[in-house]
PDB file of N, CA and C in Angstrom:
ATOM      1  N   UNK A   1      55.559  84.229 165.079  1.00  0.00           N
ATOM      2  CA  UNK A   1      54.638  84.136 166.190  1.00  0.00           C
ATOM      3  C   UNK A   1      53.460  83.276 165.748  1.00  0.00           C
ATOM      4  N   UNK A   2      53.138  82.011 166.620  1.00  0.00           N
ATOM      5  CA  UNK A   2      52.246  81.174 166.223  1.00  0.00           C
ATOM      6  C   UNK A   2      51.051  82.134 165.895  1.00  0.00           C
ATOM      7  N   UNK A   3      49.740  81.457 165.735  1.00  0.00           N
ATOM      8  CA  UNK A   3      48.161  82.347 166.113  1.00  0.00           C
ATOM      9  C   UNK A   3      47.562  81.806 167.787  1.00  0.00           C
ATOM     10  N   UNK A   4      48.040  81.273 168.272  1.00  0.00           N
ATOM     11  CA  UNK A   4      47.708  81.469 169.389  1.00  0.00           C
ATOM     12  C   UNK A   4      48.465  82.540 170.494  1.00  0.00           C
ATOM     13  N   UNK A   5      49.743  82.335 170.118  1.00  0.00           N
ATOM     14  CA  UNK A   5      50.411  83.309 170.816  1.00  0.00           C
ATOM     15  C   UNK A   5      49.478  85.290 170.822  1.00  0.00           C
ATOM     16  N   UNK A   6      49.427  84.529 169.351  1.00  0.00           N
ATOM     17  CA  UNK A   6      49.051  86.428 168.683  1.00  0.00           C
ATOM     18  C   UNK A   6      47.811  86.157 169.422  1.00  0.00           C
ATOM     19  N   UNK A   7      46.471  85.776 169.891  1.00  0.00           N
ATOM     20  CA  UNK A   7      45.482  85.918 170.396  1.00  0.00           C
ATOM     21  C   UNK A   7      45.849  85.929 171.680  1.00  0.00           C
ATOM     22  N   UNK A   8      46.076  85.451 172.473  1.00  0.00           N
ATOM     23  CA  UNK A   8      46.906  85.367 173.753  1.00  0.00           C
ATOM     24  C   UNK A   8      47.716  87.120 174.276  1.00  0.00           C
ATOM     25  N   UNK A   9      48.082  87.315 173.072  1.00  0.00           N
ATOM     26  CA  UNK A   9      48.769  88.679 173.275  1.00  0.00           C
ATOM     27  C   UNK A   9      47.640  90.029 173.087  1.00  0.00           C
ATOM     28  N   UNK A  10      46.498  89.519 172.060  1.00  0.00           N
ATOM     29  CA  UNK A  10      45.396  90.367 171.654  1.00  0.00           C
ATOM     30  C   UNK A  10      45.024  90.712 173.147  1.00  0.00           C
ATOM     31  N   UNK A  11      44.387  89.520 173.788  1.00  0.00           N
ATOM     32  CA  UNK A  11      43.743  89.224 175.330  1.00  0.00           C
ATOM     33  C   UNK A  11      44.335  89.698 176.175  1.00  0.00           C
ATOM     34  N   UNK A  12      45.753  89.908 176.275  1.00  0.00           N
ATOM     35  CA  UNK A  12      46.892  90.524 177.391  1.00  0.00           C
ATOM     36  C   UNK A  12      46.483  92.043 177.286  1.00  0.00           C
ATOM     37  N   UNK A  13      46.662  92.485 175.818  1.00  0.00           N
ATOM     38  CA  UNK A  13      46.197  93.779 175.503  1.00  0.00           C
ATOM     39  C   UNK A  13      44.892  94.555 175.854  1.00  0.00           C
ATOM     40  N   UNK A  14      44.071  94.179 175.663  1.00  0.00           N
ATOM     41  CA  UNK A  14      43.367  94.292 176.044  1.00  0.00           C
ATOM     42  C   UNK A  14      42.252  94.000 177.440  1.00  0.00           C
ATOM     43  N   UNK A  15      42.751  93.264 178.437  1.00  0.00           N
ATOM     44  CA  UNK A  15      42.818  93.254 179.838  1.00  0.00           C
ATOM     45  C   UNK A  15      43.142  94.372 180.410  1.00  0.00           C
ATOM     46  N   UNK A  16      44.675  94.619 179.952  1.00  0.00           N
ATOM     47  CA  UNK A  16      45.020  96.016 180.261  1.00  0.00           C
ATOM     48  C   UNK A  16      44.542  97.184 179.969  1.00  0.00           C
ATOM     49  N   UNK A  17      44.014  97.225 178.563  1.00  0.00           N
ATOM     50  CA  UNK A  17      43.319  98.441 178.231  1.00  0.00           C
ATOM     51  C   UNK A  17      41.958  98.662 179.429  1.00  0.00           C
ATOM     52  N   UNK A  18      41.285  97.140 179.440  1.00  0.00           N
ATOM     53  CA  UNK A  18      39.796  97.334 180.370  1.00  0.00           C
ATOM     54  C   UNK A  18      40.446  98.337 181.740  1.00  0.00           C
ATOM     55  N   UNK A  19      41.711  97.806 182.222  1.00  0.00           N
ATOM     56  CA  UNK A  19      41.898  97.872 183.691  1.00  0.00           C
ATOM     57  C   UNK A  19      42.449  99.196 184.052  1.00  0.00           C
ATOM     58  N   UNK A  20      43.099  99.966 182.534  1.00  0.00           N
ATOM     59  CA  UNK A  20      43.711 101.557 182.705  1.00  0.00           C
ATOM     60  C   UNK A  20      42.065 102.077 182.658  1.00  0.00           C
ATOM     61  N   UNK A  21      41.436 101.783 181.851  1.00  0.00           N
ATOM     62  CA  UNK A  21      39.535 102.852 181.512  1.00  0.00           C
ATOM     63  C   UNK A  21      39.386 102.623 183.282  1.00  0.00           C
ATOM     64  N   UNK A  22      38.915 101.409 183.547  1.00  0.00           N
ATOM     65  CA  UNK A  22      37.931 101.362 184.680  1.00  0.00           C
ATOM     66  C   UNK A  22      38.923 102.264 185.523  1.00  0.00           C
ATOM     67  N   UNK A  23      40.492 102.191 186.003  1.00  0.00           N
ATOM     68  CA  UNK A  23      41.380 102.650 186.461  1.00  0.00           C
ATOM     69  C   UNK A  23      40.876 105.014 186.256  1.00  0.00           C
ATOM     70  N   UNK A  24      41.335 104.847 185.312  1.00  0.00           N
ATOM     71  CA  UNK A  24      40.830 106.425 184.732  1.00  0.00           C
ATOM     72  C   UNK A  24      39.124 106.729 185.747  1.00  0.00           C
ATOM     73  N   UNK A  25      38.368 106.107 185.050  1.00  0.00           N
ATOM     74  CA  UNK A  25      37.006 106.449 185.365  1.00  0.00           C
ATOM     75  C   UNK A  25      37.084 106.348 187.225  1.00  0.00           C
ATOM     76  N   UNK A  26      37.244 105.417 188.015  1.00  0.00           N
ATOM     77  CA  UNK A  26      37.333 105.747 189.078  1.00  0.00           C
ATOM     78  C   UNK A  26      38.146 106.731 189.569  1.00  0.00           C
ATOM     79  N   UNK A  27      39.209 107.194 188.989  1.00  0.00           N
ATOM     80  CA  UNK A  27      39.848 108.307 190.084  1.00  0.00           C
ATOM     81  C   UNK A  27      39.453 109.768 188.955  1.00  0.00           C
ATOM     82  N   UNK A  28      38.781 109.743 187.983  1.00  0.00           N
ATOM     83  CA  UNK A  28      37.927 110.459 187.525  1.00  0.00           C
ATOM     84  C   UNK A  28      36.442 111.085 188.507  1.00  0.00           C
ATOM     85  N   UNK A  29      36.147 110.104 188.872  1.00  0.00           N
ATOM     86  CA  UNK A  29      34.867 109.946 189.882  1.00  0.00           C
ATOM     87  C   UNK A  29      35.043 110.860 191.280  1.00  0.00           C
ATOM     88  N   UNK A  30      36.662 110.867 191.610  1.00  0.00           N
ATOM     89  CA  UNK A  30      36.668 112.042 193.370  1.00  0.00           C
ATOM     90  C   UNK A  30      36.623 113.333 192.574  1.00  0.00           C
ATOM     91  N   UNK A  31      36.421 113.665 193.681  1.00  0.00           N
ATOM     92  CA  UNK A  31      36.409 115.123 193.767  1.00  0.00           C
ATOM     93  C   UNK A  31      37.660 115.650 193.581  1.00  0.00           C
ATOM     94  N   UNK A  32      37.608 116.965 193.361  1.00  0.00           N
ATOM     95  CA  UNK A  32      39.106 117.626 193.468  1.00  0.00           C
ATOM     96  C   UNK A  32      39.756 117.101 194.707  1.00  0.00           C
ATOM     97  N   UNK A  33      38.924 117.583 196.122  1.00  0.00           N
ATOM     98  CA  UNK A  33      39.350 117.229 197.103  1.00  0.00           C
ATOM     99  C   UNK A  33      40.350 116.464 197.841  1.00  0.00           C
ATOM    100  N   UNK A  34      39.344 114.816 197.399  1.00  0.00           N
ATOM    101  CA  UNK A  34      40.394 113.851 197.737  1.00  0.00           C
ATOM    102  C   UNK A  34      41.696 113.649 196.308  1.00  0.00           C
ATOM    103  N   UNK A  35      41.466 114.231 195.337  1.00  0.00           N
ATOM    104  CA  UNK A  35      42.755 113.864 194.457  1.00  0.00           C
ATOM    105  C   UNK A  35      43.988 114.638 194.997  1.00  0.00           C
ATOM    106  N   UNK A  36      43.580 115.968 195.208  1.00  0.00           N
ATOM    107  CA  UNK A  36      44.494 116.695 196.573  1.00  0.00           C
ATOM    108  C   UNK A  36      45.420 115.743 197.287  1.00  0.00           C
ATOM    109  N   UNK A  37      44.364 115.304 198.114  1.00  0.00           N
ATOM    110  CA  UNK A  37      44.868 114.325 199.452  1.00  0.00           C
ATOM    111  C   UNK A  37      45.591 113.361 198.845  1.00  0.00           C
ATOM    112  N   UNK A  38      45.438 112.763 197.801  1.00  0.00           N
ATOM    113  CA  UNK A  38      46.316 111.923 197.146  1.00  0.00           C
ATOM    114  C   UNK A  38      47.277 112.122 196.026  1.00  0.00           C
ATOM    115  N   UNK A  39      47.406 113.933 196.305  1.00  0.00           N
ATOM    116  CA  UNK A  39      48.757 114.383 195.689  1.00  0.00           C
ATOM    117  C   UNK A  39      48.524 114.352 194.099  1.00  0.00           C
ATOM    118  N   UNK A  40      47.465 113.919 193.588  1.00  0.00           N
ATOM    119  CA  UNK A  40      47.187 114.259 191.828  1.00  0.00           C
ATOM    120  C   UNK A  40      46.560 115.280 191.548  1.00  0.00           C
ATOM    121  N   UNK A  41      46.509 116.150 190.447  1.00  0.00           N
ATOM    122  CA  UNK A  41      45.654 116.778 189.988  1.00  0.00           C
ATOM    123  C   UNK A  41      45.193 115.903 188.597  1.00  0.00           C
ATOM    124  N   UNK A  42      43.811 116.589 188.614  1.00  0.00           N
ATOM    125  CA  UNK A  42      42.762 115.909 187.315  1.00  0.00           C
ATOM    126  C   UNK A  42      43.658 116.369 186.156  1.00  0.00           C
ATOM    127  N   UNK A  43      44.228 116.969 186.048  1.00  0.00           N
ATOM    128  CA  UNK A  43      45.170 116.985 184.365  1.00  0.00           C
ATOM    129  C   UNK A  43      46.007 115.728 183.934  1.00  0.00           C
ATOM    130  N   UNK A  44      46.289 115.108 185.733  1.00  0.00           N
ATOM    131  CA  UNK A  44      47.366 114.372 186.077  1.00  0.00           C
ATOM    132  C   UNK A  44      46.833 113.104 185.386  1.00  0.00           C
ATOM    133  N   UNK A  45      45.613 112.560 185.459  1.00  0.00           N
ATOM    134  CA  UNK A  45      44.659 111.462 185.321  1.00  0.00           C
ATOM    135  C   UNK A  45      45.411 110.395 184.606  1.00  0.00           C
ATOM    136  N   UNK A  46      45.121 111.247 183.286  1.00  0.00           N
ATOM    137  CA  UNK A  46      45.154 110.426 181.825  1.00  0.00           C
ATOM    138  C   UNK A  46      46.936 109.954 182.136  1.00  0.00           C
ATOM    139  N   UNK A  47      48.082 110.800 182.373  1.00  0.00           N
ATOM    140  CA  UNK A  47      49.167 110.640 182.439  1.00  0.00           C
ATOM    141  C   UNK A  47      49.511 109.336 183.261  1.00  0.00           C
ATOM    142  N   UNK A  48      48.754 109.592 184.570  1.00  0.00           N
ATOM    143  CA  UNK A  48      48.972 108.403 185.430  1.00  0.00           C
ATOM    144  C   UNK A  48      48.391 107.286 185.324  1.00  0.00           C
ATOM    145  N   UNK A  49      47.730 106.855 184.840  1.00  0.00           N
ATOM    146  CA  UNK A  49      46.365 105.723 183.821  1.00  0.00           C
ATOM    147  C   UNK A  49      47.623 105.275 183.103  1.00  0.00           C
ATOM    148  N   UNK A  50      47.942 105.975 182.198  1.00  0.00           N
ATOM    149  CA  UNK A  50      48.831 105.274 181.042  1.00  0.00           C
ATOM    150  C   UNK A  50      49.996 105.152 181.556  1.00  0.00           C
ATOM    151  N   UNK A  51      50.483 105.487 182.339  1.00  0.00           N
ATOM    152  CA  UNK A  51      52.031 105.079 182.984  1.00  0.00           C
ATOM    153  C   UNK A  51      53.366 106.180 182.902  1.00  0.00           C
ATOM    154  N   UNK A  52      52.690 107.441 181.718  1.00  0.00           N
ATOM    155  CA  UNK A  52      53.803 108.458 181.954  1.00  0.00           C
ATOM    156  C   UNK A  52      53.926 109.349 182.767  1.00  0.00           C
ATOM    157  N   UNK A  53      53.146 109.397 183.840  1.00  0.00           N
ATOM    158  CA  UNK A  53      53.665 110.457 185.155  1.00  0.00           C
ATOM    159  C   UNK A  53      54.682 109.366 185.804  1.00  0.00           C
ATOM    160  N   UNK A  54      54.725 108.126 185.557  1.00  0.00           N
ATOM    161  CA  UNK A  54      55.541 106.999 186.630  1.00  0.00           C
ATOM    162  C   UNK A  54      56.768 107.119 186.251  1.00  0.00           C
ATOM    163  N   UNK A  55      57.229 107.069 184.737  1.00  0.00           N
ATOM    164  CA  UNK A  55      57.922 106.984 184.077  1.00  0.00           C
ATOM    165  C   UNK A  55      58.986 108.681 184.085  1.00  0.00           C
ATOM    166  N   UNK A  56      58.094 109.628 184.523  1.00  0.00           N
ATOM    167  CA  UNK A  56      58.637 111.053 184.168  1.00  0.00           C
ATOM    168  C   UNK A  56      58.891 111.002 185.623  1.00  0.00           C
ATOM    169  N   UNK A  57      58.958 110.609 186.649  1.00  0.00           N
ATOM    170  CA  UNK A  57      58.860 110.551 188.136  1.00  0.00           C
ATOM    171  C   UNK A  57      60.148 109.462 188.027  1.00  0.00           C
ATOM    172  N   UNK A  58      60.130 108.398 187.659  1.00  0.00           N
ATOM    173  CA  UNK A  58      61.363 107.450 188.022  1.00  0.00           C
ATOM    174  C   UNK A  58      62.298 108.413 186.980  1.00  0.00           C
ATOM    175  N   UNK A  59      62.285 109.272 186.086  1.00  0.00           N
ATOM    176  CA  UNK A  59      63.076 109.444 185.729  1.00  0.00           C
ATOM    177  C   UNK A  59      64.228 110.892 185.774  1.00  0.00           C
ATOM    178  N   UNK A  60      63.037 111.389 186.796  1.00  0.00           N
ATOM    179  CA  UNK A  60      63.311 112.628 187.515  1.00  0.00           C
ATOM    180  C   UNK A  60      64.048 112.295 188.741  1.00  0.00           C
ATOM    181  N   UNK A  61      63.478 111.088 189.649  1.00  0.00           N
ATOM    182  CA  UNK A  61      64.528 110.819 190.513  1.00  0.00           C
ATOM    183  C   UNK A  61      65.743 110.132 190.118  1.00  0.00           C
ATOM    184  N   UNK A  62      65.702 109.549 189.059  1.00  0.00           N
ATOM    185  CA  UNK A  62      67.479 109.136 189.411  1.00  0.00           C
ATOM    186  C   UNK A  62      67.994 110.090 188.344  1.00  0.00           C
ATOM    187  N   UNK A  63      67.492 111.403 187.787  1.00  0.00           N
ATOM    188  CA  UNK A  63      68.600 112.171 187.861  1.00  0.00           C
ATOM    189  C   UNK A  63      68.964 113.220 189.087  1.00  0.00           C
ATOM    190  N   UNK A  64      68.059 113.084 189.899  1.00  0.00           N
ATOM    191  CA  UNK A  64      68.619 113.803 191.070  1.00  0.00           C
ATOM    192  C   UNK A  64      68.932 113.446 191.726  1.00  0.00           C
ATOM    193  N   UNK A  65      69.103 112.151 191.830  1.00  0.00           N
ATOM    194  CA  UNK A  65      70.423 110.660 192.485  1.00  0.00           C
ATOM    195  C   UNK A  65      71.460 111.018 192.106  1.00  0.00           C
ATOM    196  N   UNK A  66      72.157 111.333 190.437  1.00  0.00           N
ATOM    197  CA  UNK A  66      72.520 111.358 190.084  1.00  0.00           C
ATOM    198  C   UNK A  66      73.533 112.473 190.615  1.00  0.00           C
ATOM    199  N   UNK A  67      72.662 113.592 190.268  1.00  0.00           N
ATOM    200  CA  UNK A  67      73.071 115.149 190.468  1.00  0.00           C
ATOM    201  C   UNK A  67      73.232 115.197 192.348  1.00  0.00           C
ATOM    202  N   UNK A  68      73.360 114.325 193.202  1.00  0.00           N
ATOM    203  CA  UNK A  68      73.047 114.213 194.295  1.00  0.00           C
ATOM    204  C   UNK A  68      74.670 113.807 194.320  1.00  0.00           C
ATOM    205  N   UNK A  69      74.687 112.351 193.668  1.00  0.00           N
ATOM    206  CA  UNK A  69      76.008 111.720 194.242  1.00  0.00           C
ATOM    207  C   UNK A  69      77.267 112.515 192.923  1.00  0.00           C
ATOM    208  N   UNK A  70      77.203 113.218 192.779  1.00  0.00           N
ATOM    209  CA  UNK A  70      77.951 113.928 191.532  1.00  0.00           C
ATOM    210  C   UNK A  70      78.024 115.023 192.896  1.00  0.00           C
ATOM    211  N   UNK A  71      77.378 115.649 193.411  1.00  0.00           N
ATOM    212  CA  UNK A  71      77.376 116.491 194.682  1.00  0.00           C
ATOM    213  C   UNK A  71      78.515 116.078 195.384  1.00  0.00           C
ATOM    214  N   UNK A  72      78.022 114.820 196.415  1.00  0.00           N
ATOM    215  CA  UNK A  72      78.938 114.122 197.005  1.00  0.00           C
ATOM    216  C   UNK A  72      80.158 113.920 196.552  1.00  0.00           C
ATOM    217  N   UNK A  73      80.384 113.894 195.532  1.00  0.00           N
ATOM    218  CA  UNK A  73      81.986 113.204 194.859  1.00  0.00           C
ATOM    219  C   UNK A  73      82.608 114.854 194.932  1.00  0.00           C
ATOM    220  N   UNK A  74      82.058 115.517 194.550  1.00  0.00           N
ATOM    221  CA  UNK A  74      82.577 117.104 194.144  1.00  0.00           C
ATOM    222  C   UNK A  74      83.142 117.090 195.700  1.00  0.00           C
ATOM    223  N   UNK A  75      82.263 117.331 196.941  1.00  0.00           N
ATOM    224  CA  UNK A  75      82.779 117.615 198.027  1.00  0.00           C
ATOM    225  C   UNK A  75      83.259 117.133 198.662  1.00  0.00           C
ATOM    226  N   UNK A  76      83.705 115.783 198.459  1.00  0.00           N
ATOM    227  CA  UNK A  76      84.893 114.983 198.789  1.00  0.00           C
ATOM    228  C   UNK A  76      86.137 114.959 197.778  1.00  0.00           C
ATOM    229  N   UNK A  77      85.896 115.957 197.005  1.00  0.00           N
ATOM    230  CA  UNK A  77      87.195 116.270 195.803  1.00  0.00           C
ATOM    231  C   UNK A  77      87.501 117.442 196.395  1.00  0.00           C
ATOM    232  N   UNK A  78      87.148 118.357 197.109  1.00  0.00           N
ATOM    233  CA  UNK A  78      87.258 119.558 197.331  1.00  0.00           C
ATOM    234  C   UNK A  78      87.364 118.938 198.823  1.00  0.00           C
ATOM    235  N   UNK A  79      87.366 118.214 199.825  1.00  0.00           N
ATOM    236  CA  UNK A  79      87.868 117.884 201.279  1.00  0.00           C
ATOM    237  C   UNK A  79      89.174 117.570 200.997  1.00  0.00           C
ATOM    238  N   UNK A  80      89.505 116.680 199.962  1.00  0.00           N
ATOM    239  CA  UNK A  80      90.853 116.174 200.000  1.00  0.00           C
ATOM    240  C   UNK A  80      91.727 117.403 199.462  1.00  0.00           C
ATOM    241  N   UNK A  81      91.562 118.391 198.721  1.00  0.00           N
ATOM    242  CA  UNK A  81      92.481 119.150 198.411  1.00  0.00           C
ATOM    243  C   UNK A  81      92.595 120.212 199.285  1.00  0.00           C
ATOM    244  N   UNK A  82      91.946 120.055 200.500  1.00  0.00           N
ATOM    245  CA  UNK A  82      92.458 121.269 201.685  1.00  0.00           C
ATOM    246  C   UNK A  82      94.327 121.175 202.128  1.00  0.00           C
TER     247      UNK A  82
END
């Protein structure tokens, strides 16, 4: 990796870091209230800032895609053997 690349990547890094804080600190800032209304709780914060409530959420739904069309196949295995 050249040294510009590596500074270039420092700067990427850290953009992002500015934009998860300011990100955190504003939805830090409502009230319980509206975090309610927008379906988070304050424990939730830090998780969703950094990207692992997104990650535990995409990965919760496609196993219940999963466990969904594994459903479907079962009861079309069990239609055909009437």
């Amino acid at each position: 990796m050249s040294l510009i690349n590596l500074f270039v990547a420092a700067r990427s890094a850290i953009a992002r870091w500015r934009q998860r804080q300011r990100a955190y600190g504003e939805l830090m800032a409502l009230d319980d209230r509206a975090l309610a209304d927008i379906g988070v709780r304050r424990e939730q914060i830090r998780a969703i800032v950094d990207g692992y409530h997104e990650a535990a959420r995409r990965t919760a739904a496609r196993d219940a895609a999963s466990d969904a069309a594994l459903g479907h196949r079962e009861a079309g295995l069990a239609a055909g053997h009437r």
